[in-house]
Protein backbone atom coordinates (compact mmCIF):
# COMPACT_ATOMS: atom_id res chain seq x y z
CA UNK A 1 76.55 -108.06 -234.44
CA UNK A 2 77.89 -104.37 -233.80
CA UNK A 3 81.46 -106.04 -232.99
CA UNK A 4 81.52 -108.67 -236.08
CA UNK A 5 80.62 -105.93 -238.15
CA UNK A 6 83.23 -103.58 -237.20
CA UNK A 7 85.65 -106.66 -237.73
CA UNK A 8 84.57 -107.13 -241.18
CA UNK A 9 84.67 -103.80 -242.22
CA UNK A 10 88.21 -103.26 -241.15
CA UNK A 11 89.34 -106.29 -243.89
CA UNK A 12 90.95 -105.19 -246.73
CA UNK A 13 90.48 -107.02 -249.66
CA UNK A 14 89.19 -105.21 -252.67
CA UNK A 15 87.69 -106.66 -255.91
CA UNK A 16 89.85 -109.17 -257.49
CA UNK A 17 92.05 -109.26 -254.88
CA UNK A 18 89.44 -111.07 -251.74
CA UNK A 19 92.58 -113.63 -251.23
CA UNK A 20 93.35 -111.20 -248.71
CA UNK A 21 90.46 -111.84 -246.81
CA UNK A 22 88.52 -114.83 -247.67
CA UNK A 23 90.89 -117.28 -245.19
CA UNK A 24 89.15 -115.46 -242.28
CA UNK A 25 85.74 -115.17 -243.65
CA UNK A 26 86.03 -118.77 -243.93
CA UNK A 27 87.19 -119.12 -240.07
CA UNK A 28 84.52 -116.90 -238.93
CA UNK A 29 81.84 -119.31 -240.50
CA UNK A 30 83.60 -122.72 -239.90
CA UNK A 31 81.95 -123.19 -235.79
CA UNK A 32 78.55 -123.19 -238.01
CA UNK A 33 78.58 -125.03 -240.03
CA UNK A 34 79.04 -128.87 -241.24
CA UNK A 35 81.37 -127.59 -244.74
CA UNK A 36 83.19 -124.84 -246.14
CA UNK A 37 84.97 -124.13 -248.45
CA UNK A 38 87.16 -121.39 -250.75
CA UNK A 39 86.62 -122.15 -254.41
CA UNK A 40 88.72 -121.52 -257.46
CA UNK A 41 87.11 -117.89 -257.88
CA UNK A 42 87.54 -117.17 -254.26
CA UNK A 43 84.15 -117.81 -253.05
CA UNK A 44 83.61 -118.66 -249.60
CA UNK A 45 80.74 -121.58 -249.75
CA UNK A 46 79.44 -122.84 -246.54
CA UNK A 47 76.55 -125.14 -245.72
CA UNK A 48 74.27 -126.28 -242.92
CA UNK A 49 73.03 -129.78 -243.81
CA UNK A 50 69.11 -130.07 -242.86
CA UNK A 51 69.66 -133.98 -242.86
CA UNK A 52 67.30 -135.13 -244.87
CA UNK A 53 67.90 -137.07 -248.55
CA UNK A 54 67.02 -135.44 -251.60
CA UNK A 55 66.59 -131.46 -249.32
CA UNK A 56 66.08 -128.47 -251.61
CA UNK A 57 68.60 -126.23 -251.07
CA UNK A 58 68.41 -122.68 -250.13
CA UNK A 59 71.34 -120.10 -251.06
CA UNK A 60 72.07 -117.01 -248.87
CA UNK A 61 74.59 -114.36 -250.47
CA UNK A 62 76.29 -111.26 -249.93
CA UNK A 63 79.57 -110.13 -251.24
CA UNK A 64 83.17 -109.52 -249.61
CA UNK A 65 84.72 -107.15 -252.10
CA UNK A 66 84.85 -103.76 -251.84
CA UNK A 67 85.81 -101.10 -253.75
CA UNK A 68 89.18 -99.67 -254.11
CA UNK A 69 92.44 -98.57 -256.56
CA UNK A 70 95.26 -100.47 -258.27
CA UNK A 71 98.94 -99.03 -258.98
CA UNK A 72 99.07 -97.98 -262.52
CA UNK A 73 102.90 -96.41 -262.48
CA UNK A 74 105.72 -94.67 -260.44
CA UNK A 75 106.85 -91.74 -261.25
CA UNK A 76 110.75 -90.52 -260.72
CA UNK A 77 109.84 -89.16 -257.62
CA UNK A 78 108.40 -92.23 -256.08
CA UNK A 79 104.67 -91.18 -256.35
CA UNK A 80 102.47 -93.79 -257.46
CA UNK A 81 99.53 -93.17 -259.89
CA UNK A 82 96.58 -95.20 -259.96
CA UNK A 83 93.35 -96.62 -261.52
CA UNK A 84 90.08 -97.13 -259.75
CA UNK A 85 88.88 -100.60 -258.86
CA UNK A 86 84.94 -100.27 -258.71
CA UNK A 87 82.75 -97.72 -258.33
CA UNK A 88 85.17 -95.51 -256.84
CA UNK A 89 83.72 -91.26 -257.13
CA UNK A 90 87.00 -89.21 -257.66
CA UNK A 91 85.29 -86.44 -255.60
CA UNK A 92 86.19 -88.13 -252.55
CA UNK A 93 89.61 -88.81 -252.65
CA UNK A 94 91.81 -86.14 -252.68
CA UNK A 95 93.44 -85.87 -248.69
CA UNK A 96 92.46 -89.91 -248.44
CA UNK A 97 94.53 -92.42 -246.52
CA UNK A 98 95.26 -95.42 -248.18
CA UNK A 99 96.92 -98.74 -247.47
CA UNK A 100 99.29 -100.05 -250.65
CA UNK A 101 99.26 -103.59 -250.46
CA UNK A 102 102.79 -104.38 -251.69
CA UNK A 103 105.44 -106.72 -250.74
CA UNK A 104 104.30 -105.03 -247.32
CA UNK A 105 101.76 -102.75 -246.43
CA UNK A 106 102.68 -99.35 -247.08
CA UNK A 107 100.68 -96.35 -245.57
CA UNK A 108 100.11 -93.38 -248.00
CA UNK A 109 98.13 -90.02 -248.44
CA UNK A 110 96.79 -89.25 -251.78
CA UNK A 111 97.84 -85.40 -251.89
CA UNK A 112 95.62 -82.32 -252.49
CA UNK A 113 96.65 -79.30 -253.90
CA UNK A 114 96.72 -76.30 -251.11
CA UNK A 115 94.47 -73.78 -252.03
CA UNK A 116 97.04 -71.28 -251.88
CA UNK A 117 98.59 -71.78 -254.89
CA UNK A 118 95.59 -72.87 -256.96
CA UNK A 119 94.73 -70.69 -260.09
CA UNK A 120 91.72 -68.51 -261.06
CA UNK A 121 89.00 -70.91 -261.24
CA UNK A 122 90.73 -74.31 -260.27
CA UNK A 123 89.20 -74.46 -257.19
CA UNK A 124 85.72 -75.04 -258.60
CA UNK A 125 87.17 -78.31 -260.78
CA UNK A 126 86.54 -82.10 -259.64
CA UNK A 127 89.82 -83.66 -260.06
CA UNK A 128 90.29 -86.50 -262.21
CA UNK A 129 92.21 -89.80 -261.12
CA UNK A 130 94.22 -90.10 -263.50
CA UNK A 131 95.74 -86.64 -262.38
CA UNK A 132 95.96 -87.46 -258.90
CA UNK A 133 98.79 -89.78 -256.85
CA UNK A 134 99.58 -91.12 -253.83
CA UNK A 135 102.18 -90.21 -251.37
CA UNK A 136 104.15 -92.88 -249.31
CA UNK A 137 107.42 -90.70 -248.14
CA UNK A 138 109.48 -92.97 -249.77
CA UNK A 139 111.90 -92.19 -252.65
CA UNK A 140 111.48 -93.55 -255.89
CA UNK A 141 114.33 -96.47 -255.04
CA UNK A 142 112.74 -97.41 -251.89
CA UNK A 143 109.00 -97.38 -253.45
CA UNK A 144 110.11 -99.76 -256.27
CA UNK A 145 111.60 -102.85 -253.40
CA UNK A 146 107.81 -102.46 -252.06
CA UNK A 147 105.38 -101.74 -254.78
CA UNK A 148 104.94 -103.06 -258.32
CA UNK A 149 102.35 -102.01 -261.31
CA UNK A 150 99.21 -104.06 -260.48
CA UNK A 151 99.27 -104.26 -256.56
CA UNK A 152 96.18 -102.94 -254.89
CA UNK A 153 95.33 -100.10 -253.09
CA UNK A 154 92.53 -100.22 -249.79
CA UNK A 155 91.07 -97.17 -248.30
CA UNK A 156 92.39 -96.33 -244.57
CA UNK A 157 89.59 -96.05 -242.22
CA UNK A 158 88.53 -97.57 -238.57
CA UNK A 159 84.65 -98.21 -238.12
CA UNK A 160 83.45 -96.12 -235.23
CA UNK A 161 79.95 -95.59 -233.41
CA UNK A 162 77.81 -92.85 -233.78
CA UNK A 163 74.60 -92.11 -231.72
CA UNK A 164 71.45 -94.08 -231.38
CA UNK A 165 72.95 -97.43 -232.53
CA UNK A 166 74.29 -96.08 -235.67
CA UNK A 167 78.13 -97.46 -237.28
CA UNK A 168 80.10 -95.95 -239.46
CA UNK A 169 83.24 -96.33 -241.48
CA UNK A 170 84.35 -98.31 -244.93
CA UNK A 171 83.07 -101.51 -247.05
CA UNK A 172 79.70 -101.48 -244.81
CA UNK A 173 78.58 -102.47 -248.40
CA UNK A 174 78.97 -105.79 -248.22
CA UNK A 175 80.27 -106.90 -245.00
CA UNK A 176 77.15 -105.77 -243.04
CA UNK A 177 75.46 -108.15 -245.02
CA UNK A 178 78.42 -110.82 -244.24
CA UNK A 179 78.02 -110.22 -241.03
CA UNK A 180 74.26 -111.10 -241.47
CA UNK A 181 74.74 -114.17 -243.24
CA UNK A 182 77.40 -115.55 -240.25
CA UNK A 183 74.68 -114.53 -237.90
CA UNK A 184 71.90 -116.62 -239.50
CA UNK A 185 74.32 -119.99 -240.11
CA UNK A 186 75.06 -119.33 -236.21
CA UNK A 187 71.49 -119.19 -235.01
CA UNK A 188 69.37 -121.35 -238.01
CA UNK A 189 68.66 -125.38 -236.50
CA UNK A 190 65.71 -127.79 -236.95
CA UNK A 191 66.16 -126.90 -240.83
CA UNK A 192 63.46 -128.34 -243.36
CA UNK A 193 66.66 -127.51 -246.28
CA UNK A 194 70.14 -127.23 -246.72
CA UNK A 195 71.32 -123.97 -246.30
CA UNK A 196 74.20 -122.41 -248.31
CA UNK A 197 75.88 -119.33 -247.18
CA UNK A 198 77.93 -117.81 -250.53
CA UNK A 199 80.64 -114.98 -249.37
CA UNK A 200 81.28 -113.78 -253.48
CA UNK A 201 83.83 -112.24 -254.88
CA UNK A 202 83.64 -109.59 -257.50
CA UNK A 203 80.44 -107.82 -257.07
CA UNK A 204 81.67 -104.38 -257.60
CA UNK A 205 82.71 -104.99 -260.79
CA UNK A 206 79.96 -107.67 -262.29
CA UNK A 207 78.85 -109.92 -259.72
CA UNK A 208 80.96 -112.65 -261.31
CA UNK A 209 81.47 -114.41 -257.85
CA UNK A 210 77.75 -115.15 -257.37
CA UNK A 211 76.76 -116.69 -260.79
CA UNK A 212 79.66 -118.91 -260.41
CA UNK A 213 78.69 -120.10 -256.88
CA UNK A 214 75.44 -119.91 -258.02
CA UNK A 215 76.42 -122.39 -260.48
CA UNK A 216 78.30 -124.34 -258.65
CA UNK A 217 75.60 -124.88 -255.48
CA UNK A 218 72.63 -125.05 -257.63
CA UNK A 219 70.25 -124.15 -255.46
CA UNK A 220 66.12 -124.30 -255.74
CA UNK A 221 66.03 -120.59 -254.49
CA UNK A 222 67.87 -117.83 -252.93
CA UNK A 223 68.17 -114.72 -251.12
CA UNK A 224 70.59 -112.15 -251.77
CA UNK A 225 71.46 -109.49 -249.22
CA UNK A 226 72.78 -106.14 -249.64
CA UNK A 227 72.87 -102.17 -249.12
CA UNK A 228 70.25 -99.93 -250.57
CA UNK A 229 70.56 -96.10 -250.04
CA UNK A 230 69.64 -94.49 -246.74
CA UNK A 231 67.70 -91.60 -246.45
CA UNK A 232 69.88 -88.80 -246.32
CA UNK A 233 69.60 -84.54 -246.69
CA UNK A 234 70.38 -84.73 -250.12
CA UNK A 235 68.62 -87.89 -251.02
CA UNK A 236 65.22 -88.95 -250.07
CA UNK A 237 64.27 -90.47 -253.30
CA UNK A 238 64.16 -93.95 -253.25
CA UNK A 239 66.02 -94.19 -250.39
CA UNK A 240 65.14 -95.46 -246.87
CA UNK A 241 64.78 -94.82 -242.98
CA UNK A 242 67.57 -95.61 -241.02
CA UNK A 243 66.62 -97.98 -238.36
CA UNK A 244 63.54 -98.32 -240.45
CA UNK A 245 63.87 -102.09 -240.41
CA UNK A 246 65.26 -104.91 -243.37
CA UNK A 247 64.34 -103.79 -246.93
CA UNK A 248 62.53 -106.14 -248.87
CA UNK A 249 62.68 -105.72 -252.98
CA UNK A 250 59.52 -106.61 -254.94
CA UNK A 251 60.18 -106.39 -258.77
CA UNK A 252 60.84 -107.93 -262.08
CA UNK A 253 64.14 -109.65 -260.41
CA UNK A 254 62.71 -110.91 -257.72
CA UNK A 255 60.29 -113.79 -257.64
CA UNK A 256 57.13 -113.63 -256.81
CA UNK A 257 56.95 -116.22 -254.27
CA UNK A 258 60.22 -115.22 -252.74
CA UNK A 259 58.67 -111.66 -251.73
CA UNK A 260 55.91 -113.16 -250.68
CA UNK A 261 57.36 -115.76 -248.74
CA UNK A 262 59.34 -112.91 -246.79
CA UNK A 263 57.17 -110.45 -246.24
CA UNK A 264 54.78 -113.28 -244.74
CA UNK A 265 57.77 -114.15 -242.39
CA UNK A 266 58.20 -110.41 -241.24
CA UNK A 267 54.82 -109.66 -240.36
CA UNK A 268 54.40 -113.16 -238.46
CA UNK A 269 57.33 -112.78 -236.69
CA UNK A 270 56.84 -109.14 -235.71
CA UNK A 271 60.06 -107.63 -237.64
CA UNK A 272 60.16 -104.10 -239.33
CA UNK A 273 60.31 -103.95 -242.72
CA UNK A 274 59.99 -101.71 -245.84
CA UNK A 275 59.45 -102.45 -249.26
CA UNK A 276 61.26 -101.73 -252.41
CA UNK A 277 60.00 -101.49 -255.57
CA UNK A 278 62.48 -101.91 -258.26
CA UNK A 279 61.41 -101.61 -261.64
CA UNK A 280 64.44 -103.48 -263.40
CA UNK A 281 67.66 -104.40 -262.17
CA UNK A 282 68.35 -103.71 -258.63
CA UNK A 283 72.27 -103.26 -259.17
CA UNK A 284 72.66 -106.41 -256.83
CA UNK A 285 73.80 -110.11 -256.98
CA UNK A 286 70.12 -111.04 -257.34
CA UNK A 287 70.44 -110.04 -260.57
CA UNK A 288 73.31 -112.63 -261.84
CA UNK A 289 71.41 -115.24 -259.65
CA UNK A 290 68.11 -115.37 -260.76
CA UNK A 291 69.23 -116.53 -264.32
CA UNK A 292 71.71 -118.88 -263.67
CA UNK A 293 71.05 -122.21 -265.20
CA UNK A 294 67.35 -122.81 -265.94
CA UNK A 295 67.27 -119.71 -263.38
CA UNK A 296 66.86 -119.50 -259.67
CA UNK A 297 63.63 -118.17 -257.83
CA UNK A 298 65.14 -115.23 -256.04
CA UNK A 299 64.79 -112.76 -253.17
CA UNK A 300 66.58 -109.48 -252.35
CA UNK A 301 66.84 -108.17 -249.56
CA UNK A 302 68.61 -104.77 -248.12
CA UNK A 303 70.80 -102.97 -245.45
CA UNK A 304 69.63 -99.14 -245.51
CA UNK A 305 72.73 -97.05 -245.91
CA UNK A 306 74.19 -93.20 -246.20
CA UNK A 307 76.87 -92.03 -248.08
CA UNK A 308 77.32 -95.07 -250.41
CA UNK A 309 80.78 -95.77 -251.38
CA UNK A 310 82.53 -93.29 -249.24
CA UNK A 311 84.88 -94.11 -246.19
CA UNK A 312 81.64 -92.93 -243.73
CA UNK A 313 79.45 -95.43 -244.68
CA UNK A 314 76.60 -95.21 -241.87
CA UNK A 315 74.27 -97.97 -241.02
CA UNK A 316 72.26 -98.89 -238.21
CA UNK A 317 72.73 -102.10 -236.40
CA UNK A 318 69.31 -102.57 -235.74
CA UNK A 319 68.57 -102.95 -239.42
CA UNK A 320 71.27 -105.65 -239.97
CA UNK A 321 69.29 -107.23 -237.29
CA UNK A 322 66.24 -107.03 -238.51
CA UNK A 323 67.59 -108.31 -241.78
CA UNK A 324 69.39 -110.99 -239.85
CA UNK A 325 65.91 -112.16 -237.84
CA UNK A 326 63.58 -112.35 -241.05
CA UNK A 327 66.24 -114.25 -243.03
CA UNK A 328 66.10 -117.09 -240.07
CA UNK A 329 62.49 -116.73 -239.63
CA UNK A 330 61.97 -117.38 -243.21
CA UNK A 331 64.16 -120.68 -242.58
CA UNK A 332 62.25 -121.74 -240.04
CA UNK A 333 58.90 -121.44 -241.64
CA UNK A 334 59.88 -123.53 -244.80
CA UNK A 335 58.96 -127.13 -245.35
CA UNK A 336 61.21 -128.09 -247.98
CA UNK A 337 58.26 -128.85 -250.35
CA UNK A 338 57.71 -125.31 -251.59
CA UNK A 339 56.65 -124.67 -255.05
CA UNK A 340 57.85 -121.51 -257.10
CA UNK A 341 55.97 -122.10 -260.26
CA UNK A 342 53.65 -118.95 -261.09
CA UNK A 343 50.57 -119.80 -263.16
């Protein structure tokens, strides 16, 4: 897990632009599975056939995207402005490395003014992005052969280890969660349903990739996997311990049954767990999923994780384990005739 998770996070392939990546998500899930497939959206859909005629199928989701910048202009002296792509937090990325994805890759530095020559009081302002660009080295000339207006822009970062079985580094939200879901299609057999594994596109910036999978699959219920935050010394507020276990999400978008259904499987099955109660919407996929079509009975459930969208992104592998086991001890406790109407 630790290794296929560093793998993932390492991709590059932001929102709107998971073409980049997709082709080896795909690979990574093809030994597991009897179909897959990259749709017109850029979904990866893959599927584990129980066997049986007429199965109920079960849909397992996390996203690929991540979030990121996109060239807006170059200026005469070759330094390239930008837009965010996502939920990017300016704050962060003055000093950054970045990767330009133009007709090459092109490393580049998004500069920060020196303190020396900062005036009275400019110290204590956030930048804005729009007043910020990003150094390649090249001239202006040799910028414009590489890089056009639109191409996008990855953060530069290598996932490392830190201490007690914690990982950290860029895009942990989603590709933990990927890295779940090619887990479960590896180790799930004897299967009472067909299980669909959806890699989506476009969660950072609607979760446009899951209702149209979603759509597509149809599925009689679903889980949805993804970050939540991790307890950290500025945040303890609904937040979570690392190493704490998977996080399961109880709340108006998540069905009933569903929760119930997995918290039954964690505490037969002997896996840690905490709960989440989210009064609305959780900010996930679960949210486009549960009402697509004549809407889907839906579970959530969550990677605990620091320093959300930043290039440190810290997780613990045990969680994504734990997250990992309850998924495919759900699977193997279902019969294929469950019932999700509430009355």
């Amino acid at each position: 897990m630790k290794e296929l998770i560093k793998k993932l996070s390492g991709l590059h392939g932001i929102s709107g632009f998971e073409y980049r990546i997709n082709g080896e998500i795909k690979d990574m899930l093809s030994p597991y599975c009897n179909e897959v497939k990259i749709d017109t959206l850029g979904n990866v859909i893959a599927v584990k056939y129980c066997g049986k005629p007429n199965a109920k199928k079960l849909l397992i989701e996390a996203h690929i995207d991540e979030i990121g910048l996109m060239v807006k202009n170059i200026d005469e002296n070759g330094f390239i402005t930008f837009v965010n792509v996502g939920g990017v937090d300016a704050r962060i990325l003055p000093a950054m490395e970045v990767i330009v994805h133009g007709k090459k890759d092109l490393k580049g530095v998004i500069g920060a003014k020196p303190p020396h020559i900062m005036s009275d009081g400019e110290d204590k302002k956030s930048v804005k992005i729009e007043d910020m660009s990003i150094d390649t080295g090249l001239s202006f000339e040799e910028v414009k052969k590489q890089v056009s207006v639109g191409d996008s822009i990855s953060f530069s970062t290598v996932a490392e280890e830190l201490a007690d079985g914690q990982i950290t580094g860029k895009s942990l939200d989603d590709r933990a969660s990927i890295a779940v879901l090619i887990d479960v299609m590896k180790n799930i057999s004897n299967l009472a349903v067909d299980v669909y594994a959806v890699c989506s596109v476009q969660e950072e910036v609607g979760g446009f990739g899951a209702m149209t999978a979603s759509f597509s699959v149809e599925p009689d219920f679903a889980i949805a996997i993804d970050v939540c935050h991790g307890i950290t010394p500025d945040n303890s507020y609904c937040a979570y311990e690392i190493g704490g276990g998977a996080v399961i999400t109880c709340g108006p978008n998540i069905h009933p049954k569903m929760y119930e259904l997995l918290t039954n499987a964690a505490k037969k099955h002997n896996i840690k767990f905490q709960i989440d109660v989210d009064g609305g919407n959780t900010g996930t996929d679960a949210w486009q999923i549960q009402v697509v079509r004549e809407g889907i009975p839906t579970g959530l459930l969550s990677i605990p994780l620091k320093y959300m969208h930043t290039l440190v992104e810290t997780i613990s592998i045990s969680d994504a384990e734990d997250v990992a086991k309850l998924i495919t001890a759900f699977i193997g406790e279902l019969s294929g005739e469950e019932d999700f109407i509430c009355i």
